[in-house]
N, C-alpha and C. Protein backbone atom coordinates (compact mmCIF):
# COMPACT_ATOMS: atom_id res chain seq x y z
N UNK A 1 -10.41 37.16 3.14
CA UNK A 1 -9.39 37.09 2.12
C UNK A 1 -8.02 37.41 2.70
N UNK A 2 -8.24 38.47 3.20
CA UNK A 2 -6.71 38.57 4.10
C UNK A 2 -6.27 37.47 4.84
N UNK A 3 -7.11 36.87 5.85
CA UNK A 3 -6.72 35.31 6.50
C UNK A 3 -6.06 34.42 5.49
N UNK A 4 -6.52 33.97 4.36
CA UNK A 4 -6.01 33.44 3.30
C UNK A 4 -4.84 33.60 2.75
N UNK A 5 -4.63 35.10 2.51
CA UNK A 5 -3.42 35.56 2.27
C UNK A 5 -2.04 35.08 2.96
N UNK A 6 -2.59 35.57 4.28
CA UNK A 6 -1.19 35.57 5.26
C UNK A 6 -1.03 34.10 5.34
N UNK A 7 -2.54 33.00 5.32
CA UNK A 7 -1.53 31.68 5.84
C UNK A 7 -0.73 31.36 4.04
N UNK A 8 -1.30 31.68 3.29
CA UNK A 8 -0.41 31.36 1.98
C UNK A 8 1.25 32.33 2.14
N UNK A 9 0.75 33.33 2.74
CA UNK A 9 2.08 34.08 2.72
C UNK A 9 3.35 33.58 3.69
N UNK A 10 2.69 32.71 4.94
CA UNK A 10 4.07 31.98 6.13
C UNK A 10 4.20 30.95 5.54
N UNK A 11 3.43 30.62 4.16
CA UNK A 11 4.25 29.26 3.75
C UNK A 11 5.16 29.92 2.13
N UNK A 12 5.81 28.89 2.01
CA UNK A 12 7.00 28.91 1.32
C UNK A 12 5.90 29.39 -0.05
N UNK A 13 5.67 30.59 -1.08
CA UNK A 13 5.00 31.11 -2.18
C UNK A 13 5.48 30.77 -3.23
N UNK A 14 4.85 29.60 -3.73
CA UNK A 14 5.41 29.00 -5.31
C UNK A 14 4.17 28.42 -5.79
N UNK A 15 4.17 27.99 -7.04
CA UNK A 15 2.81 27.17 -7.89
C UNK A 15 2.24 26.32 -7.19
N UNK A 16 3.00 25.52 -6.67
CA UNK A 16 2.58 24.55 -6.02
C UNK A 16 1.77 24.58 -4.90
N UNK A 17 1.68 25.62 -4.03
CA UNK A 17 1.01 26.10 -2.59
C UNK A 17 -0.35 26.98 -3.53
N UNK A 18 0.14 27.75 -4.85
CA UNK A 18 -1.11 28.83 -5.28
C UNK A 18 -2.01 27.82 -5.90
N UNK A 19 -1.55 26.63 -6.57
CA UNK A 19 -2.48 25.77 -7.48
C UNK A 19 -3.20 24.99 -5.79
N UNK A 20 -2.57 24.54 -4.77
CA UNK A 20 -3.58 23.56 -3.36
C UNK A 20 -4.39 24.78 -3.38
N UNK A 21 -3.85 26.09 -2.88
CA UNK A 21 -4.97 26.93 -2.38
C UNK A 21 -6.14 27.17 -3.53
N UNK A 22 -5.87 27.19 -4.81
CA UNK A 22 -6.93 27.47 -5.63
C UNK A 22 -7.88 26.08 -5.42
N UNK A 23 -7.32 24.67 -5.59
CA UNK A 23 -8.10 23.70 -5.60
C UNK A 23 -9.22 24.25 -3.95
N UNK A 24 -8.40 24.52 -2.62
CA UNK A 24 -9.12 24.40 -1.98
C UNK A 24 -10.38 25.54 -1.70
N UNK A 25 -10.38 26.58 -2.20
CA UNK A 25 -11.30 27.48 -2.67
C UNK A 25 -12.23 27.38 -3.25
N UNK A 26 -12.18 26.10 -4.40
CA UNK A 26 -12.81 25.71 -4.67
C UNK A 26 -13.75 24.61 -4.58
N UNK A 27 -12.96 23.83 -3.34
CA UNK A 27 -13.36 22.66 -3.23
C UNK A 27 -14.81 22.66 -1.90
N UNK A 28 -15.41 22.33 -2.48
CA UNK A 28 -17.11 22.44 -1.43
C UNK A 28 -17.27 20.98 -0.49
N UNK A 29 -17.76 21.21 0.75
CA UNK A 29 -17.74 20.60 1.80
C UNK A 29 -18.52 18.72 1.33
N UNK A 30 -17.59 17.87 1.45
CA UNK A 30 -18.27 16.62 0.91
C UNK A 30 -17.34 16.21 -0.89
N UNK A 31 -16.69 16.89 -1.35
CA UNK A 31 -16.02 16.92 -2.45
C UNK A 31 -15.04 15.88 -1.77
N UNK A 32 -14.47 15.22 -3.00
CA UNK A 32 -13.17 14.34 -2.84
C UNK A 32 -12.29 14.82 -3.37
N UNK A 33 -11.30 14.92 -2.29
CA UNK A 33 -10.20 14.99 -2.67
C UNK A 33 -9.14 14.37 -3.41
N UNK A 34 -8.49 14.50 -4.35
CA UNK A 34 -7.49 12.96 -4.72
C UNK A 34 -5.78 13.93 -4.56
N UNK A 35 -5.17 13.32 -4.52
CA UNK A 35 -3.48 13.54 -4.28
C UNK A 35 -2.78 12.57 -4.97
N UNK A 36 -2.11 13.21 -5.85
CA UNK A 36 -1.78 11.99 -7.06
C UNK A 36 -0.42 12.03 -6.00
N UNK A 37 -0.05 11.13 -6.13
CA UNK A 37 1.25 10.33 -5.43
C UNK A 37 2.46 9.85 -7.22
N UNK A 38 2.20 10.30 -7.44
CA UNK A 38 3.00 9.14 -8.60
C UNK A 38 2.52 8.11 -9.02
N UNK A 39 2.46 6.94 -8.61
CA UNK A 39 2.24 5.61 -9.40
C UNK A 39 0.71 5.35 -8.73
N UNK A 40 0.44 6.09 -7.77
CA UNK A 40 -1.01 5.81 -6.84
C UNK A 40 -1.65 7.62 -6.35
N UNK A 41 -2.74 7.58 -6.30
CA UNK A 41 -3.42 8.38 -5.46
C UNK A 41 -3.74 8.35 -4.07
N UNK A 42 -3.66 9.23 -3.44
CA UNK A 42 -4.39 9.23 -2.16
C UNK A 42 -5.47 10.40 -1.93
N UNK A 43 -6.42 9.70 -1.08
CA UNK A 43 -7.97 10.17 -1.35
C UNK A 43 -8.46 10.42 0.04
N UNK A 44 -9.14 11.52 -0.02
CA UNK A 44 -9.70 12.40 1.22
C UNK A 44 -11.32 13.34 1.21
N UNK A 45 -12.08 12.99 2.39
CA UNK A 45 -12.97 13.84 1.63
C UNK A 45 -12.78 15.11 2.26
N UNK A 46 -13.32 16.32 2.05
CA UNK A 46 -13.21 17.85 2.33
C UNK A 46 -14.52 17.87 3.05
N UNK A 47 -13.85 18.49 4.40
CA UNK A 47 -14.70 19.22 5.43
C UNK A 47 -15.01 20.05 5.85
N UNK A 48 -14.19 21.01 4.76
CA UNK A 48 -14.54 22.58 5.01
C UNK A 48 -13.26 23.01 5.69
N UNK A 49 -13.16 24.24 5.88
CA UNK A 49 -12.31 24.65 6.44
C UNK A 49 -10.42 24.46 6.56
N UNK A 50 -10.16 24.18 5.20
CA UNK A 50 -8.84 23.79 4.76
C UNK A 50 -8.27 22.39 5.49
N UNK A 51 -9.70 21.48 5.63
CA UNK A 51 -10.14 20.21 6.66
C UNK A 51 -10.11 19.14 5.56
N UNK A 52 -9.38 17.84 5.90
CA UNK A 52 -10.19 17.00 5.51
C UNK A 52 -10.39 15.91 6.00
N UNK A 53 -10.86 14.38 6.16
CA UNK A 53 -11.11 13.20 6.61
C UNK A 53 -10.33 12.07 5.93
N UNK A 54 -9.43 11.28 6.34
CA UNK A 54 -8.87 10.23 5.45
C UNK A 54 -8.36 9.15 6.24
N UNK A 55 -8.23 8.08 5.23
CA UNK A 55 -7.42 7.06 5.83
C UNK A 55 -6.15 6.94 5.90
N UNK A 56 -5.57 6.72 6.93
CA UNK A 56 -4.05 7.10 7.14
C UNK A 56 -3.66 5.94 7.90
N UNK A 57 -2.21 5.58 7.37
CA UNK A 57 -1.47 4.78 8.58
C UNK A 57 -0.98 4.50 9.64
N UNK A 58 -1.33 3.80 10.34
CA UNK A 58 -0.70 3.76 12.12
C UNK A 58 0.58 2.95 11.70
N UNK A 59 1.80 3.59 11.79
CA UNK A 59 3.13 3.21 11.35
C UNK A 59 3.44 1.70 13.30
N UNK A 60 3.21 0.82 12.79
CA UNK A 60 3.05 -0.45 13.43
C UNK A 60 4.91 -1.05 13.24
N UNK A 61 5.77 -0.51 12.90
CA UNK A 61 6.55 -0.91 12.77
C UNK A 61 7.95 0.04 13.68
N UNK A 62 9.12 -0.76 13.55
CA UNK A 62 10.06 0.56 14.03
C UNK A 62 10.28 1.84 13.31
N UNK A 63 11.47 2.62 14.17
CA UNK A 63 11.28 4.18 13.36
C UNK A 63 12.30 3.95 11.94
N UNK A 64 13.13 2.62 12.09
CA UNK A 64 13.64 2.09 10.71
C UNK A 64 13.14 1.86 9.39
N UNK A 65 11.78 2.06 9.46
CA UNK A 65 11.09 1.39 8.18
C UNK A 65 11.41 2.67 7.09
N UNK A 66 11.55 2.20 6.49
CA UNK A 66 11.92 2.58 5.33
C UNK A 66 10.51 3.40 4.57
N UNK A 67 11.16 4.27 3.82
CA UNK A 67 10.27 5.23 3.28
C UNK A 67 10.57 5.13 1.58
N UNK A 68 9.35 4.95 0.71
CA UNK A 68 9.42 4.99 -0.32
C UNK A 68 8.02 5.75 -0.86
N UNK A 69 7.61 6.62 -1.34
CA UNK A 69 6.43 7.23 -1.95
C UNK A 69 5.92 6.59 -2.87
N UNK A 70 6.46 5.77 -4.15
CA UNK A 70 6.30 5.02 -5.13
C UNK A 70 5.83 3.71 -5.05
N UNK A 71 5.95 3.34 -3.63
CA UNK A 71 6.01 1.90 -3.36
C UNK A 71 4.22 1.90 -3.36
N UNK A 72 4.01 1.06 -4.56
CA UNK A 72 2.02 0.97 -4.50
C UNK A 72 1.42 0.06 -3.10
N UNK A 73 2.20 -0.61 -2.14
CA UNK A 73 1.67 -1.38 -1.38
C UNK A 73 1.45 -0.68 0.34
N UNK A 74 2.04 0.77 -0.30
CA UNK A 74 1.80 1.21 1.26
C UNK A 74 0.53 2.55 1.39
N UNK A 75 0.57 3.32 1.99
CA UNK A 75 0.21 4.31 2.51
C UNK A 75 1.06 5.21 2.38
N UNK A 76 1.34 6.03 1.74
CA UNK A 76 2.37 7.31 1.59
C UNK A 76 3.65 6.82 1.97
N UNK A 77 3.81 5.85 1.37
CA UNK A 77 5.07 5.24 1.21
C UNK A 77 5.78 4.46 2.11
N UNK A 78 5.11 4.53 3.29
CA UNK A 78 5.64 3.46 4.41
C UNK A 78 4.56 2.27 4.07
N UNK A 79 5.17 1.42 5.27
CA UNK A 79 4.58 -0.20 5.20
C UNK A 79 3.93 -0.08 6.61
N UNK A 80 2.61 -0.46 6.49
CA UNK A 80 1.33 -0.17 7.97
C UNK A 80 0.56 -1.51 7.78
N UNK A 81 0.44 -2.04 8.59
CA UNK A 81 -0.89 -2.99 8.52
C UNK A 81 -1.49 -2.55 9.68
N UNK A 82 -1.79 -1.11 9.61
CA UNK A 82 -2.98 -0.73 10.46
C UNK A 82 -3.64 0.51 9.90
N UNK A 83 -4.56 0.76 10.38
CA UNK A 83 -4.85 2.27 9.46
C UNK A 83 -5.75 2.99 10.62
N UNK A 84 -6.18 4.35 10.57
CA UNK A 84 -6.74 5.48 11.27
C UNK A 84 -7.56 5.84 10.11
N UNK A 85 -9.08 6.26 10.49
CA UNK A 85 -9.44 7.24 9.90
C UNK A 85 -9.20 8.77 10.23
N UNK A 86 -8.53 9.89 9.86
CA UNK A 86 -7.97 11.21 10.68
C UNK A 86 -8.72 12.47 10.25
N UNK A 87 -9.26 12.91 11.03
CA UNK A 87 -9.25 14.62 10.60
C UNK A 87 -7.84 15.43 10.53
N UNK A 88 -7.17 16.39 9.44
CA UNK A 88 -6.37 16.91 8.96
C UNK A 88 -6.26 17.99 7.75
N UNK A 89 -5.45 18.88 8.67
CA UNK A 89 -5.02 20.04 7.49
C UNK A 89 -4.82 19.46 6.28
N UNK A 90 -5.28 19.89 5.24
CA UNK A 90 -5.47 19.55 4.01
C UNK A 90 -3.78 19.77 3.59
N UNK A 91 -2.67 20.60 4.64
CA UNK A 91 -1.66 20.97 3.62
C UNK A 91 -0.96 20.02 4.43
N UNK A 92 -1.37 19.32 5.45
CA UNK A 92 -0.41 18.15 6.21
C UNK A 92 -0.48 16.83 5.71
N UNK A 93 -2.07 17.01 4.82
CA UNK A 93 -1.75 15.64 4.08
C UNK A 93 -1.15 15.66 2.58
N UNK A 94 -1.04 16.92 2.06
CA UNK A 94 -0.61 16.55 0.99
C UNK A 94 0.54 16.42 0.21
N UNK A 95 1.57 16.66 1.09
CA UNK A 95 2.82 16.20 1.29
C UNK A 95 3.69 16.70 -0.36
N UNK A 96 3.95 17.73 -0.52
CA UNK A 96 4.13 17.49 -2.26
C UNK A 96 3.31 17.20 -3.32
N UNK A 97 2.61 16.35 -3.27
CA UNK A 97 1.66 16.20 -4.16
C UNK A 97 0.79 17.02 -4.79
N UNK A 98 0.31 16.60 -5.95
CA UNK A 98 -0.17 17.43 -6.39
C UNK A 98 -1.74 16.81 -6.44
N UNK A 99 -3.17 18.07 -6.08
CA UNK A 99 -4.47 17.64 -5.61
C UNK A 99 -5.19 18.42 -6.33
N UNK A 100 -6.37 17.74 -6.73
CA UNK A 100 -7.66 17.99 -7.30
C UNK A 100 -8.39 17.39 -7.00
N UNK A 101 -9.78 18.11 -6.78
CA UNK A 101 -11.41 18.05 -6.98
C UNK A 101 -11.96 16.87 -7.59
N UNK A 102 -11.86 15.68 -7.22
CA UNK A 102 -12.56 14.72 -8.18
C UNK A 102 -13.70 13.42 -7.31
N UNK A 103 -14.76 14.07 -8.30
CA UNK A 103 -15.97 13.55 -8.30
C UNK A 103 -16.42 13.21 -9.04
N UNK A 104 -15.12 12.13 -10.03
CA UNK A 104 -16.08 12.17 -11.18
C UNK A 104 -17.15 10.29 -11.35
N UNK A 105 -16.74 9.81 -9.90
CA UNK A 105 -18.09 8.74 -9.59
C UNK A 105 -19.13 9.08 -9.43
N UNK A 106 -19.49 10.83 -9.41
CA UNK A 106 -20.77 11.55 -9.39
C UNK A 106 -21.82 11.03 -10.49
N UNK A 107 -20.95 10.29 -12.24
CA UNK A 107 -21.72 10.10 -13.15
C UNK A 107 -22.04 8.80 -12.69
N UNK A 108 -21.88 7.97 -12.09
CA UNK A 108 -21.94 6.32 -11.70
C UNK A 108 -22.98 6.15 -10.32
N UNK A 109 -22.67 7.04 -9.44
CA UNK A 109 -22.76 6.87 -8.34
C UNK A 109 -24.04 7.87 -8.13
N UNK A 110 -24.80 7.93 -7.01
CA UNK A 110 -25.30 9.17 -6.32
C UNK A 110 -25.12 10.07 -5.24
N UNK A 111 -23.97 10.60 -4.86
CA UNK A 111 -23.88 11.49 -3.83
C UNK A 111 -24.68 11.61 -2.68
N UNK A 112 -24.40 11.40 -1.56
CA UNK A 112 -25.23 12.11 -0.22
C UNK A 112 -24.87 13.32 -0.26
N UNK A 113 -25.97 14.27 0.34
CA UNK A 113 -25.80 15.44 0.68
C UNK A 113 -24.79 15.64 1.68
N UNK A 114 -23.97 17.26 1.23
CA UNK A 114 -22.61 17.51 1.62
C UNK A 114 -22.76 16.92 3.30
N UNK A 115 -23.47 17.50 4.02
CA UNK A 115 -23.49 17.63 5.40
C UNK A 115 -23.52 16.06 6.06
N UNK A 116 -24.43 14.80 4.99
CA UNK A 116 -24.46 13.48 5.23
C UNK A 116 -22.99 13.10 4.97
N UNK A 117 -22.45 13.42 4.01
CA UNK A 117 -20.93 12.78 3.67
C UNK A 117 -20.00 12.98 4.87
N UNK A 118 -19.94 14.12 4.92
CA UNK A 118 -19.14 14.49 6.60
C UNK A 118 -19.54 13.76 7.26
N UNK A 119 -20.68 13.78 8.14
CA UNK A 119 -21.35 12.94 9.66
C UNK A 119 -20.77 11.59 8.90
N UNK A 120 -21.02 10.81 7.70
CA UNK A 120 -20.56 9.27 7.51
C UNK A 120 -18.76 9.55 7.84
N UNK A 121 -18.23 10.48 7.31
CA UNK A 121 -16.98 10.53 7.37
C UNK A 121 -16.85 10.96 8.83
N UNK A 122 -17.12 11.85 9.87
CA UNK A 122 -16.87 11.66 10.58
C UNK A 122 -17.04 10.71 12.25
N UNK A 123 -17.83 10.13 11.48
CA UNK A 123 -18.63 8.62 12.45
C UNK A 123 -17.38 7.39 11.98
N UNK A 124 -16.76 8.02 11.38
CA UNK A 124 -15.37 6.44 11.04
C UNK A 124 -14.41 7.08 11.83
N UNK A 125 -14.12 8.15 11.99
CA UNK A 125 -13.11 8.74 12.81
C UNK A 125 -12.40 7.57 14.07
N UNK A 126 -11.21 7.19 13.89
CA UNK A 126 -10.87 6.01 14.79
C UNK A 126 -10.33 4.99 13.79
N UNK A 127 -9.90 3.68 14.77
CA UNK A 127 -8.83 2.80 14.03
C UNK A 127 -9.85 2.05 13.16
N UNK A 128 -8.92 1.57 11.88
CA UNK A 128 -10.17 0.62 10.84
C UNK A 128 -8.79 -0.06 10.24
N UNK A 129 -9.43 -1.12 9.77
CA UNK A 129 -8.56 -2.27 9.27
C UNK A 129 -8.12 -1.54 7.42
N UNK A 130 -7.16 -1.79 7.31
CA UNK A 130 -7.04 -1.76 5.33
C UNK A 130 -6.21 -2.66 4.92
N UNK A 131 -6.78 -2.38 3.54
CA UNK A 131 -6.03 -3.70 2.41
C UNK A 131 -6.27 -2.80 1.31
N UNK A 132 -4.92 -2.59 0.71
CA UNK A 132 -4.72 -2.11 -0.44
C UNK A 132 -5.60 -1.90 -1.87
N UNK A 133 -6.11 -3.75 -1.53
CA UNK A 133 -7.47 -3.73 -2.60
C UNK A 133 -8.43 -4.00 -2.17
N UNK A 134 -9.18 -3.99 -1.14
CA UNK A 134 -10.52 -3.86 -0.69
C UNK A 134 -10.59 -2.94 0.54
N UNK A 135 -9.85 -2.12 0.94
CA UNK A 135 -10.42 -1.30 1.66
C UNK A 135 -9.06 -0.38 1.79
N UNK A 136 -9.04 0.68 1.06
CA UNK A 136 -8.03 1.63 1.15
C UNK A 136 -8.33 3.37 1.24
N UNK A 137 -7.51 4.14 0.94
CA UNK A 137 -8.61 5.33 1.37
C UNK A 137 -9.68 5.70 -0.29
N UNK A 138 -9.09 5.54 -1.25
CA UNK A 138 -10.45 6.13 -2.32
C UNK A 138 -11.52 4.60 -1.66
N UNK A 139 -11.45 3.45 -1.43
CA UNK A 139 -12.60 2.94 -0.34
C UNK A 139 -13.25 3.72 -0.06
N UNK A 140 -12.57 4.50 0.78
CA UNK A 140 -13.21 4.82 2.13
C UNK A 140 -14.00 6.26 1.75
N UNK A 141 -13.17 7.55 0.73
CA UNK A 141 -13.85 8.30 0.36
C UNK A 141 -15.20 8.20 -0.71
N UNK A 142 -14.52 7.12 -1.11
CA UNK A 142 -16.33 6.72 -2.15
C UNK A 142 -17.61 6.41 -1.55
N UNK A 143 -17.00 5.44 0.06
CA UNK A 143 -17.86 5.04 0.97
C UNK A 143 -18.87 6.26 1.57
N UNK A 144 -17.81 7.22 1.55
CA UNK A 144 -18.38 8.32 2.46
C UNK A 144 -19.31 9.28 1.95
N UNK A 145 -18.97 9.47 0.11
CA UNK A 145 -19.90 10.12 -0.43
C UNK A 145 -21.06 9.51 -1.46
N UNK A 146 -20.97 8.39 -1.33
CA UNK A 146 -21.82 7.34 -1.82
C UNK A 146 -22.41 5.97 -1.23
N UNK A 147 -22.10 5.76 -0.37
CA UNK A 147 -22.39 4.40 0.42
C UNK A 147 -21.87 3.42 -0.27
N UNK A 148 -21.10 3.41 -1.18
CA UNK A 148 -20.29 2.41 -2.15
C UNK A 148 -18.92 2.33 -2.03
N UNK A 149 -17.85 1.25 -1.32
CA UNK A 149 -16.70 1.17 -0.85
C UNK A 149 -16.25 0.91 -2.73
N UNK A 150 -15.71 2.00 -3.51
CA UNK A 150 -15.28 1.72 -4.76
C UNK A 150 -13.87 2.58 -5.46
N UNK A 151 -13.00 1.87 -5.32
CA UNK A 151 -11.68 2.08 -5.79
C UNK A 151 -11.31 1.87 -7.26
N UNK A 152 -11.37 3.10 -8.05
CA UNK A 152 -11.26 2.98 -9.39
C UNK A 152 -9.95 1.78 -9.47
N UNK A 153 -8.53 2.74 -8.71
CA UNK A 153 -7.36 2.42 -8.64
C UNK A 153 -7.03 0.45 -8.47
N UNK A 154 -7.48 0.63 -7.79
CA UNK A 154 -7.58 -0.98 -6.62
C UNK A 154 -8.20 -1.62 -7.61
N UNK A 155 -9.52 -1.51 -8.47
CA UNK A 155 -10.13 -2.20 -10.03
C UNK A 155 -9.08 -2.68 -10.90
N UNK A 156 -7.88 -1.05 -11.14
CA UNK A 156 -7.22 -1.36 -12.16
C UNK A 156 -6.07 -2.33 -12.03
N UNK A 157 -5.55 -2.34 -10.47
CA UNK A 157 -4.91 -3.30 -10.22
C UNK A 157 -4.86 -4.28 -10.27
N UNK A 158 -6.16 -4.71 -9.84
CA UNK A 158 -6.72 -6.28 -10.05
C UNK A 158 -7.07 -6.79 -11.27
N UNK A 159 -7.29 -5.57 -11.85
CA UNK A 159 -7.48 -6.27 -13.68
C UNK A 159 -5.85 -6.48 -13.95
N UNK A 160 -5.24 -5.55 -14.18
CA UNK A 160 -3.32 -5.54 -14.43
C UNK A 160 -3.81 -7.25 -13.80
N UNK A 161 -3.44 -7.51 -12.81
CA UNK A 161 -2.67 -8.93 -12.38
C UNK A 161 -3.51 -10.00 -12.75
N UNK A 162 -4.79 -10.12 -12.76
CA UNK A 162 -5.73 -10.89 -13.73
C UNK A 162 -5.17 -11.06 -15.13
N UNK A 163 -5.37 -10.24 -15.63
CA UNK A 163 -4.77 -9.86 -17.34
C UNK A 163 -3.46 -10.80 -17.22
N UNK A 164 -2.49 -10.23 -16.25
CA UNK A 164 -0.97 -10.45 -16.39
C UNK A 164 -0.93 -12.59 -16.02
N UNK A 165 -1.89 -12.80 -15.12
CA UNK A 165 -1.61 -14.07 -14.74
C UNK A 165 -2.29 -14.87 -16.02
N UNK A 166 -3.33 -14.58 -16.73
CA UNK A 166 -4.12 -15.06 -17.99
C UNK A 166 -2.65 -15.42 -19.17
N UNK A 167 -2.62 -14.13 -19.30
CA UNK A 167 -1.27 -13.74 -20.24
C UNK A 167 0.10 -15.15 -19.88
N UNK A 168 0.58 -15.50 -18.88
CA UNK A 168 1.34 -15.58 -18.25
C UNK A 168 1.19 -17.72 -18.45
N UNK A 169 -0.52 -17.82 -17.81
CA UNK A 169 -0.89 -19.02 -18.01
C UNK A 169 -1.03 -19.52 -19.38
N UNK A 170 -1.76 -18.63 -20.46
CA UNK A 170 -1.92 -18.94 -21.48
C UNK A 170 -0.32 -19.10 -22.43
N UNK A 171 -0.07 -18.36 -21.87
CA UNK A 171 2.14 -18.68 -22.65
C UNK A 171 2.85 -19.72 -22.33
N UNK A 172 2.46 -20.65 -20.64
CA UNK A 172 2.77 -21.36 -20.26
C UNK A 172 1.79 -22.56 -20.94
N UNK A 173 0.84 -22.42 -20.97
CA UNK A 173 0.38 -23.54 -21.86
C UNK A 173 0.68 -23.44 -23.57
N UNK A 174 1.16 -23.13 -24.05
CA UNK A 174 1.06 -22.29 -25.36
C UNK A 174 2.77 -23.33 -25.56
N UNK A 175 3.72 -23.17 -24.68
CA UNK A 175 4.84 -23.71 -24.78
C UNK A 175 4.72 -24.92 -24.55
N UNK A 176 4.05 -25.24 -23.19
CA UNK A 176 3.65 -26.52 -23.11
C UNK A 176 3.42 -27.77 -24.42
N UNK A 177 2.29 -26.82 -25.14
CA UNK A 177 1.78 -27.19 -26.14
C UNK A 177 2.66 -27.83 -27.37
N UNK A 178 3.54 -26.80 -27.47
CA UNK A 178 4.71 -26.64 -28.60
C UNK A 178 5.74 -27.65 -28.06
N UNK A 179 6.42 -27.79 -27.16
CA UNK A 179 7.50 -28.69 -26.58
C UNK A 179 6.21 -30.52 -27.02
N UNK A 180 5.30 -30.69 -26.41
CA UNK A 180 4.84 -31.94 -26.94
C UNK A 180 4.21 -32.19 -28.36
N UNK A 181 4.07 -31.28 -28.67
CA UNK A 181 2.87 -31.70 -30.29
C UNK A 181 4.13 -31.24 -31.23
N UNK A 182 4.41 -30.05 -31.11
CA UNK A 182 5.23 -29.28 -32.31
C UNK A 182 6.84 -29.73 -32.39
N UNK A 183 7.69 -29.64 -31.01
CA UNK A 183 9.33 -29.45 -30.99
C UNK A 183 9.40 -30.96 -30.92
N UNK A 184 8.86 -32.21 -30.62
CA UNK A 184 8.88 -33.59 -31.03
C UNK A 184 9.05 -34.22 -32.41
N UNK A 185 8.49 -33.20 -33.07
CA UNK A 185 8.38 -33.48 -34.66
C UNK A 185 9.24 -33.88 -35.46
């Protein structure tokens, strides 16, 4: 408990550092991590030891690229078309954000045992390809504690632009419709 203390105490002591450390106290070896980002999450699994495993970007571009957190098409806000799987301090990835415990594909899914989730998570350790919607990091953490590459997030996206192009086609025919049968009249 004292160890605990002091590293909470050399960092800057506000809600924000007491609410990570409570999540990570609580958080048991093989748990997912999520890091709400704003408009997206980023997802990690826990390895114990204020540890976790994730997919991260190999910044493939100059040191010009531009930084946006909000931007849904990147990786913590830069633009990568490469990715790492990394072992990392849980407080190096979470950048501001704010993190919780969520497992809740536990009702959908079946869990490997804690110690299997790690060895899968740490047998990816090294470079891996991503795509925003088929292979991103909640991918990769669902992969690891379920054998199921499944992105709630990346679902809802693809429904949004499904929905939006339906919406979009059906208005375009809808006018279509009206300019020859109806506005001729």
């Amino acid at each position: 408990m004292a160890a605990k203390f002091r590293r909470l105490n050399s960092r800057k002591l506000d809600f924000d550092n007491i609410h990570v450390l409570d999540v990570i106290q609580r958080a048991r070896i093989g748990d997912q991590l999520e890091f709400h980002r704003g408009v997206y999450s980023h997802w990690a699994v826990y390895v114990g030891n204020e540890e976790v495993i994730h997919l991260a970007g190999i910044n493939s571009f100059d040191s010009a690229c531009t930084f946006n957190p909000k931007h849904t098409f990147t990786i913590g806000g830069k633009v990568f078309i490469k990715a790492e799987v990394k072992r990392e301090s849980v407080w190096k990835v979470i950048r501001g954000s704010k993190v919780k415990i969520n497992n809740d594909k536990d009702k959908s899914c079946r869990p490997f045992r804690p110690h299997e989730i790690v060895r899968k998570a740490m047998g990816m350790i090294g470079d891996i390809g991503y795509n925003v919607f088929w292979q991103n990091c909640e991918h990769f953490a669902a992969f690891c504690r379920y054998g199921v590459a499944w992105s709630k997030q990346a679902d809802n996206a693809l429904t949004a632009i499904v929905v939006g192009g339906a919406i979009i086609t059906v208005a375009g025919l809808a006018y279509e419709f009206y300019k020859i049968f109806i506005k001729d009249d």
